[in-house]
PDB file of N, CA and C in Angstrom:
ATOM      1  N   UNK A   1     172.796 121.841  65.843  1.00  0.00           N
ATOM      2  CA  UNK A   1     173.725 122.781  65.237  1.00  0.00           C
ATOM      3  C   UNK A   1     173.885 122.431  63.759  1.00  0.00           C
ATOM      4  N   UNK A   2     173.252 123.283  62.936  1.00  0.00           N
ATOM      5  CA  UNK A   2     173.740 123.362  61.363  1.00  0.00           C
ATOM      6  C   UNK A   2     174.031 124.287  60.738  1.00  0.00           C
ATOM      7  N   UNK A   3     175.560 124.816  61.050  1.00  0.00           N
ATOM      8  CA  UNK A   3     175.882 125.977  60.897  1.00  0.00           C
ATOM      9  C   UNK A   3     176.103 125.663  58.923  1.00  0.00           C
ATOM     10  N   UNK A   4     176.242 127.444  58.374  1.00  0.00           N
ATOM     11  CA  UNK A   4     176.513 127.024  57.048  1.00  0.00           C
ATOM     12  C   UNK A   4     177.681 127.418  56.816  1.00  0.00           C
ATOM     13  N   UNK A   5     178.163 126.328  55.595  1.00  0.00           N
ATOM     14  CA  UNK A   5     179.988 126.130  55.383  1.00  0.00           C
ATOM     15  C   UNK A   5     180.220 127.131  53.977  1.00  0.00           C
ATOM     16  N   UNK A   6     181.296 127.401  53.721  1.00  0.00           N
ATOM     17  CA  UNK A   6     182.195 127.748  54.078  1.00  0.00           C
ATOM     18  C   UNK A   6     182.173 128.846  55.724  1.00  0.00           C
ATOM     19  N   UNK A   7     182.846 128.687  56.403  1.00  0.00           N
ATOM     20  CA  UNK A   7     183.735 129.559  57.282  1.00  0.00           C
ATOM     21  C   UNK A   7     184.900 129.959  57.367  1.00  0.00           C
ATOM     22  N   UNK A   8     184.853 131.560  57.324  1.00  0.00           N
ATOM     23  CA  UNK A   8     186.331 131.873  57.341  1.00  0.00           C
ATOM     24  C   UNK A   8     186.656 132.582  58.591  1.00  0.00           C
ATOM     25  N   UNK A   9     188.045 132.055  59.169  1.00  0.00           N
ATOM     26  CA  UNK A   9     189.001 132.910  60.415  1.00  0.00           C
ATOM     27  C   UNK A   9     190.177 132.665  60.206  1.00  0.00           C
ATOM     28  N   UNK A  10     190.827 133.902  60.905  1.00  0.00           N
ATOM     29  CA  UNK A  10     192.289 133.812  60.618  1.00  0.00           C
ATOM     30  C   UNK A  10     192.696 134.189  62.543  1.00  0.00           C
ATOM     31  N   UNK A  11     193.795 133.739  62.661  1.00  0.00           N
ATOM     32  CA  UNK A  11     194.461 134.582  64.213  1.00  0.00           C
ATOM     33  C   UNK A  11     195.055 135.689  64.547  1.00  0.00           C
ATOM     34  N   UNK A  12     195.008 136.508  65.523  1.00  0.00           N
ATOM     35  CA  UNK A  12     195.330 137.539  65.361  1.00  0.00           C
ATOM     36  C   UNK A  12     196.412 138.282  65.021  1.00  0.00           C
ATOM     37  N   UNK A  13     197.266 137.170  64.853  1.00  0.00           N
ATOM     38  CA  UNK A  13     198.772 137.802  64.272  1.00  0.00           C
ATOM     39  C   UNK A  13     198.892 137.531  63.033  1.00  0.00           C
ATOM     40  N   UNK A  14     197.465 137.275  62.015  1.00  0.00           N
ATOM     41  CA  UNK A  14     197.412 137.236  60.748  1.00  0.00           C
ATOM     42  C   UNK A  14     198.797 136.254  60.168  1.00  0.00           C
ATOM     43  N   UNK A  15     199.214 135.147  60.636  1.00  0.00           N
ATOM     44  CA  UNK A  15     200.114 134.034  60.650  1.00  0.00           C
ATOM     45  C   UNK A  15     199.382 132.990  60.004  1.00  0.00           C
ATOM     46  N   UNK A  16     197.545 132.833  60.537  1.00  0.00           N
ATOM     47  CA  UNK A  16     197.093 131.352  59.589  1.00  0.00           C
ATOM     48  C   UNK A  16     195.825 131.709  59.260  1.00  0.00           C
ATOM     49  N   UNK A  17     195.555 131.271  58.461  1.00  0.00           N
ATOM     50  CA  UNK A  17     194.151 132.105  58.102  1.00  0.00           C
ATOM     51  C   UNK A  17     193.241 130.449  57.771  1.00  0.00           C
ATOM     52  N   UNK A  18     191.820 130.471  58.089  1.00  0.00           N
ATOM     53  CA  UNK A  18     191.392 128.947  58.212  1.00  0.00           C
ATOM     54  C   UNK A  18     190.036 129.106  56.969  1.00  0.00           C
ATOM     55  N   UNK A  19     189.707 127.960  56.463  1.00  0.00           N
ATOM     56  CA  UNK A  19     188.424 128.121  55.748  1.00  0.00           C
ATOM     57  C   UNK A  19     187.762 126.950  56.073  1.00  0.00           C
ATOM     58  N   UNK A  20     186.787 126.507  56.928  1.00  0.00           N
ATOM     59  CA  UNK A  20     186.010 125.568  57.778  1.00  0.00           C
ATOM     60  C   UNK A  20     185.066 125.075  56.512  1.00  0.00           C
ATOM     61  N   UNK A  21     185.496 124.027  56.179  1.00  0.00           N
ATOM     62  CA  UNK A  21     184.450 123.152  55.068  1.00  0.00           C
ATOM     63  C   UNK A  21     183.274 122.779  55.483  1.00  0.00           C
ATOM     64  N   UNK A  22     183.299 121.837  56.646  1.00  0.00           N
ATOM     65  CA  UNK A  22     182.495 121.552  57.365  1.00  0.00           C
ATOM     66  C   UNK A  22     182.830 121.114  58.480  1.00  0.00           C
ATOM     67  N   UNK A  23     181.918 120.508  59.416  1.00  0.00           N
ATOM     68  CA  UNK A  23     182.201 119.717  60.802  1.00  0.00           C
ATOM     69  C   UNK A  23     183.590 119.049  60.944  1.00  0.00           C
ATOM     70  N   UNK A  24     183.770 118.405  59.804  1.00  0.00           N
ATOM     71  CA  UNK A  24     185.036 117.600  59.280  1.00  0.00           C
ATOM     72  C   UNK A  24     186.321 118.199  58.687  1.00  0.00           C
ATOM     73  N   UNK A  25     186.746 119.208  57.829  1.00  0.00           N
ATOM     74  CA  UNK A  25     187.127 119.715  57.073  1.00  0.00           C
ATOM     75  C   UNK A  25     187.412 120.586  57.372  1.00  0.00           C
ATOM     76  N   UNK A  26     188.795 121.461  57.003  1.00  0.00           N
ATOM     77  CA  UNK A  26     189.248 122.528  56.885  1.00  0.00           C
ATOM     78  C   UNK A  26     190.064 122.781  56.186  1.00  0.00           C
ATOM     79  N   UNK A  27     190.409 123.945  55.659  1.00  0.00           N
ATOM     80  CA  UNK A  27     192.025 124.342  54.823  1.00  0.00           C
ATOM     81  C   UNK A  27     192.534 125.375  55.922  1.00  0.00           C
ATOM     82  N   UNK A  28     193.636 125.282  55.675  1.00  0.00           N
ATOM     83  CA  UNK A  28     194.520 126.212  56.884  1.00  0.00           C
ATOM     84  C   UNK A  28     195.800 126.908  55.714  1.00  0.00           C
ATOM     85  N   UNK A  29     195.676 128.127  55.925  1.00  0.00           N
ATOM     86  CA  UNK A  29     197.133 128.684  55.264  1.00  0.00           C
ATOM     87  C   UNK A  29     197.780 129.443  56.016  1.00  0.00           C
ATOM     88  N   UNK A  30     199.370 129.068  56.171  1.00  0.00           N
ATOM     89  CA  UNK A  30     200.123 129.268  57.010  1.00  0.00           C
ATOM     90  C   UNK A  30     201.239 130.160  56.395  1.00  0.00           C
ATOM     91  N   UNK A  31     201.295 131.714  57.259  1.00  0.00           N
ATOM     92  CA  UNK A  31     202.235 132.790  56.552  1.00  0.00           C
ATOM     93  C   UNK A  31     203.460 132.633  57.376  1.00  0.00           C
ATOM     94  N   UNK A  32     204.414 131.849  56.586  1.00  0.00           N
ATOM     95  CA  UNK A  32     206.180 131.413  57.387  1.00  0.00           C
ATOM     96  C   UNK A  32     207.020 132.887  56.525  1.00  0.00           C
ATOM     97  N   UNK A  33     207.541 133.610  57.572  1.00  0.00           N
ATOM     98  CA  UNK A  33     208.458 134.413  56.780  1.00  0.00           C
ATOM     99  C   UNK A  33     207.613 135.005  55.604  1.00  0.00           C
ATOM    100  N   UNK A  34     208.185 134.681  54.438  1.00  0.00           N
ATOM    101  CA  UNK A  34     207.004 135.664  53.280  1.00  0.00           C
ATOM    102  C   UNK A  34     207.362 134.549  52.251  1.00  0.00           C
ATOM    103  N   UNK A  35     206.850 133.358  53.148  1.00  0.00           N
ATOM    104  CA  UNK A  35     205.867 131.824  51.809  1.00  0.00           C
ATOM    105  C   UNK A  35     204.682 131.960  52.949  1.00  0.00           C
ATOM    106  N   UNK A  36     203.691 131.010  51.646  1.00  0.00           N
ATOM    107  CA  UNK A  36     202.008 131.107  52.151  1.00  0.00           C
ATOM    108  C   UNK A  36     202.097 129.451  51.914  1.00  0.00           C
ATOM    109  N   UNK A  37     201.848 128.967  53.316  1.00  0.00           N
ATOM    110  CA  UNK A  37     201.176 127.204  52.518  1.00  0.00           C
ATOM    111  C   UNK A  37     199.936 126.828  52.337  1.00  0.00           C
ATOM    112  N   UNK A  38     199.545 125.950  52.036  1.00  0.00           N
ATOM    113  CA  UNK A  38     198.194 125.797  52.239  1.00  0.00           C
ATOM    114  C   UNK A  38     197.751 124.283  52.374  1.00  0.00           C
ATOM    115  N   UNK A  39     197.138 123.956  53.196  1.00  0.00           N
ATOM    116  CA  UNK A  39     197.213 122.960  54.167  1.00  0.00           C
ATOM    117  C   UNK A  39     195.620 122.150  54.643  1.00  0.00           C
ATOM    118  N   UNK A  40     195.149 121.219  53.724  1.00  0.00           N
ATOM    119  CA  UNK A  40     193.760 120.257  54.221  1.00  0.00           C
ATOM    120  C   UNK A  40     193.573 119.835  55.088  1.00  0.00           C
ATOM    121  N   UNK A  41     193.093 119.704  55.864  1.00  0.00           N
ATOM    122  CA  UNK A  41     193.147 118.880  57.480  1.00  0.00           C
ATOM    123  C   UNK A  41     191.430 118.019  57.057  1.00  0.00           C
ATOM    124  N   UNK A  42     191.433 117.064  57.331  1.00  0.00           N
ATOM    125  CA  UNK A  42     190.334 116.021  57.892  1.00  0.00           C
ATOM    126  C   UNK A  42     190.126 115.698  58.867  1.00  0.00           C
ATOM    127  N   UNK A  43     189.302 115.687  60.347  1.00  0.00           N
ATOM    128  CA  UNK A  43     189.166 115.601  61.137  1.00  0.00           C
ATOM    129  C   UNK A  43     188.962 113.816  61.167  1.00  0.00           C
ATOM    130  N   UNK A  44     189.755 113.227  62.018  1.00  0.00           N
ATOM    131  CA  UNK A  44     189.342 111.935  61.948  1.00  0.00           C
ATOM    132  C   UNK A  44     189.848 111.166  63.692  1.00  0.00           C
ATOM    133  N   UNK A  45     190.877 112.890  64.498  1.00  0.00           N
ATOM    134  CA  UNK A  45     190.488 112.204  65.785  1.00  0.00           C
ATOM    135  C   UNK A  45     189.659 113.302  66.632  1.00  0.00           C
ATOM    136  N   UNK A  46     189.132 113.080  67.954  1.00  0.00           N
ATOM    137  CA  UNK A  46     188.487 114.096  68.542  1.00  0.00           C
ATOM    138  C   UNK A  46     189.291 115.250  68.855  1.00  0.00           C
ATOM    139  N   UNK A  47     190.496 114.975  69.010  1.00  0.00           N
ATOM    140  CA  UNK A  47     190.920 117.125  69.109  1.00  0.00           C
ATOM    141  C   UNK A  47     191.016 117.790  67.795  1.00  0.00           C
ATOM    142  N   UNK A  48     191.147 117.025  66.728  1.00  0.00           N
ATOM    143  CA  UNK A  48     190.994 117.930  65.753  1.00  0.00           C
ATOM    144  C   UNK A  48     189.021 117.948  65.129  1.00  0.00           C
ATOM    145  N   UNK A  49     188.513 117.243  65.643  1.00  0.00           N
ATOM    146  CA  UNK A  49     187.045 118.302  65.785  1.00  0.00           C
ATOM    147  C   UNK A  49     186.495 119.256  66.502  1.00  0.00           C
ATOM    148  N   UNK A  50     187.152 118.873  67.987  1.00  0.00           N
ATOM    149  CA  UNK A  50     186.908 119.985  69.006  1.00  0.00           C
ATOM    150  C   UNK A  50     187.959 121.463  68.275  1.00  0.00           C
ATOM    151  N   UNK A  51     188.551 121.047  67.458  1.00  0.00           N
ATOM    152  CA  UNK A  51     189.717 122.537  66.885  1.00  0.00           C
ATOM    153  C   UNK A  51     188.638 123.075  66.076  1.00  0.00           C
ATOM    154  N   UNK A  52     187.997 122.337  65.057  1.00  0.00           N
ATOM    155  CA  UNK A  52     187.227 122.751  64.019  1.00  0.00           C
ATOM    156  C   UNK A  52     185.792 123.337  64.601  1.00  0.00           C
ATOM    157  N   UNK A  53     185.283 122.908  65.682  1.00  0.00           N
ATOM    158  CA  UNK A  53     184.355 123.014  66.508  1.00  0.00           C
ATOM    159  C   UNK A  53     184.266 124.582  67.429  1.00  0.00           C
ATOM    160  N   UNK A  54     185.459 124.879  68.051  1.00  0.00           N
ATOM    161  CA  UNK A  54     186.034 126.094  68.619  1.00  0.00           C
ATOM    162  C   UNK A  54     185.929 126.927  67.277  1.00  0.00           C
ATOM    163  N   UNK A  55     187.013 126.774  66.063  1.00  0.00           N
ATOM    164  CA  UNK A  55     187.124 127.882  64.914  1.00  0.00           C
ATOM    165  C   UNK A  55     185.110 127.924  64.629  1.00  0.00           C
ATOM    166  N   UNK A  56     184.575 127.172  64.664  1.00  0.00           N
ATOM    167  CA  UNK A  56     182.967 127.495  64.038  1.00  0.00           C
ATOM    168  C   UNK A  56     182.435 128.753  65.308  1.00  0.00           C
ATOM    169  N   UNK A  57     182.708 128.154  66.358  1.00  0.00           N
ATOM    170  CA  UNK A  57     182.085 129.239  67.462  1.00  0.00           C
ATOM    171  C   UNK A  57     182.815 130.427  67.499  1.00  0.00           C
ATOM    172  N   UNK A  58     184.078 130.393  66.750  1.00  0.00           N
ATOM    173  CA  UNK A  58     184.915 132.010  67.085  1.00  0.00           C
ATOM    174  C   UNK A  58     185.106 132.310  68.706  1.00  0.00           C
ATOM    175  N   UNK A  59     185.801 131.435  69.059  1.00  0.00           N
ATOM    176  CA  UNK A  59     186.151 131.806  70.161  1.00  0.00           C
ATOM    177  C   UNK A  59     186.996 133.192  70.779  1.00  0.00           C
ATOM    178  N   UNK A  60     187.914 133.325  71.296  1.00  0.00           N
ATOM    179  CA  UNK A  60     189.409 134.646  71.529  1.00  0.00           C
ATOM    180  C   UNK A  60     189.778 134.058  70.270  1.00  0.00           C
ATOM    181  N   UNK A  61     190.579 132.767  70.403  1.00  0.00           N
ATOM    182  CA  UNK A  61     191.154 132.644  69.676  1.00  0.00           C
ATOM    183  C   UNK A  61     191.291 132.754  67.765  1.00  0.00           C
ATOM    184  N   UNK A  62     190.211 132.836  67.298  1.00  0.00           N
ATOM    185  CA  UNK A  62     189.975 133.411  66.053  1.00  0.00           C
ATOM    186  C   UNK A  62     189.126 134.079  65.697  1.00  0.00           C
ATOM    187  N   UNK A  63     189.511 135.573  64.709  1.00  0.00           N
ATOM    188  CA  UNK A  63     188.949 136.015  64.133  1.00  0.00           C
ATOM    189  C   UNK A  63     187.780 135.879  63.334  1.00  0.00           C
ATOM    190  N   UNK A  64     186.669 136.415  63.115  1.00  0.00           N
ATOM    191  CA  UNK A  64     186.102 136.143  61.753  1.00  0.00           C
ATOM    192  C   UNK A  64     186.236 136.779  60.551  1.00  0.00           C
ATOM    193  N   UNK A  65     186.424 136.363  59.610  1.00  0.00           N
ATOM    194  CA  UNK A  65     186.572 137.614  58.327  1.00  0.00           C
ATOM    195  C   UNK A  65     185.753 136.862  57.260  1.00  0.00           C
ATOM    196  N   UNK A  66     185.859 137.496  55.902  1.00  0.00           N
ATOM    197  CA  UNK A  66     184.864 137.577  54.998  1.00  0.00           C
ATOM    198  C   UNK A  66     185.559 136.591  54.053  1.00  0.00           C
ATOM    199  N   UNK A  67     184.675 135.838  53.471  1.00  0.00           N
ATOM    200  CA  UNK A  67     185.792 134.927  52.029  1.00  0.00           C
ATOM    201  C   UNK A  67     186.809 136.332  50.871  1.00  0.00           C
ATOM    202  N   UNK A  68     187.045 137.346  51.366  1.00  0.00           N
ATOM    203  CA  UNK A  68     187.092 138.129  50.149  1.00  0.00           C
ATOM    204  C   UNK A  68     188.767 138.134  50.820  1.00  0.00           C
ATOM    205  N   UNK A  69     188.970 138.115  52.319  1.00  0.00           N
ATOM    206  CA  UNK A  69     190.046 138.424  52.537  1.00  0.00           C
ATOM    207  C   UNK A  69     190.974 137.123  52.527  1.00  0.00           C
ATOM    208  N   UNK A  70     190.134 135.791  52.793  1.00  0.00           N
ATOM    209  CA  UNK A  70     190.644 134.744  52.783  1.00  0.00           C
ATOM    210  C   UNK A  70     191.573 134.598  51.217  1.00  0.00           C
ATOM    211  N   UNK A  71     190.742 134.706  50.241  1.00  0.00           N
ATOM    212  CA  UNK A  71     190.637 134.194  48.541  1.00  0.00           C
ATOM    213  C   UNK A  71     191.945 134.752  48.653  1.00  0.00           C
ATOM    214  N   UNK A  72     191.981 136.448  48.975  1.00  0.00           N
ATOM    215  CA  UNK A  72     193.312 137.585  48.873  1.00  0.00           C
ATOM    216  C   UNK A  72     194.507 136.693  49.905  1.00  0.00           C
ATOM    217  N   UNK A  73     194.482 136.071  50.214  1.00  0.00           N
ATOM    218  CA  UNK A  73     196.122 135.423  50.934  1.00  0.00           C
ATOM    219  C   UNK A  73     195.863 134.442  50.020  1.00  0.00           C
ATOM    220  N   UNK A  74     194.868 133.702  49.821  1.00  0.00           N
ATOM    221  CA  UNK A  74     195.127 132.704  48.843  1.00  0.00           C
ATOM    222  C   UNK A  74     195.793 132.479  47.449  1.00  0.00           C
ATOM    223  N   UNK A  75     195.918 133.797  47.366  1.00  0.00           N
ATOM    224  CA  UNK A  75     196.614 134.162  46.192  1.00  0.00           C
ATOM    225  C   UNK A  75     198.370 134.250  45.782  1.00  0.00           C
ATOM    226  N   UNK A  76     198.392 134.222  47.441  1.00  0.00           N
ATOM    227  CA  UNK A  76     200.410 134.540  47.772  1.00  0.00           C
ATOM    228  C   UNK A  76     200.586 132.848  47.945  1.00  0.00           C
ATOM    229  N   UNK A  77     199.712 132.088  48.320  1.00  0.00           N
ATOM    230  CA  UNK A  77     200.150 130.379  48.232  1.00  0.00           C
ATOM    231  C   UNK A  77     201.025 129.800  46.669  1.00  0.00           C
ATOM    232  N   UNK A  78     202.457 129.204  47.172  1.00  0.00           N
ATOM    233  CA  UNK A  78     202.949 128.725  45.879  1.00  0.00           C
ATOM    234  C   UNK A  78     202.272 127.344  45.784  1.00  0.00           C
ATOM    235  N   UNK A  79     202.002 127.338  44.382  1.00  0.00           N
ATOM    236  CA  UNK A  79     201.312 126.093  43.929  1.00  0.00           C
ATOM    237  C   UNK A  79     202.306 124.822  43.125  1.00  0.00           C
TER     238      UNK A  79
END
């Protein structure tokens, strides 16, 4: 398996939207009320690779979408 990185999904209640760096890596942005966070994760135990592992295959549980819609929430994140 050598999938290519970036990957983007979000869930279906458009609440977190994910950008899969790699095997290891992710950013996660999280819509609370109407703030945007934005959130690094490093995979360094096994459920958070099997998480990153599931978001690569697109399971039910996440969407796939395009970097164009990701960048566009990325934009409501306070910095």
């Amino acid at each position: 398996m050598n999938p290519e990185f970036p990957k983007y999904r979000k869930y279906p209640n458009n609440k977190s939207y994910f950008k899969v760096l790699s095997t290891e890596a992710f950013e996660e942005i999280q819509v609370i009320g109407k703030k945007y966070f934005l959130t690094t994760v490093e995979a360094k135990i096994l459920p958070d690779r099997n998480f990153i592992f599931d978001m690569i295959e697109a399971n039910d549980h996440w969407i796939e979408i395009d970097a164009s819609e990701y960048h566009q929430v990325l934009t409501n994140v306070d910095t």
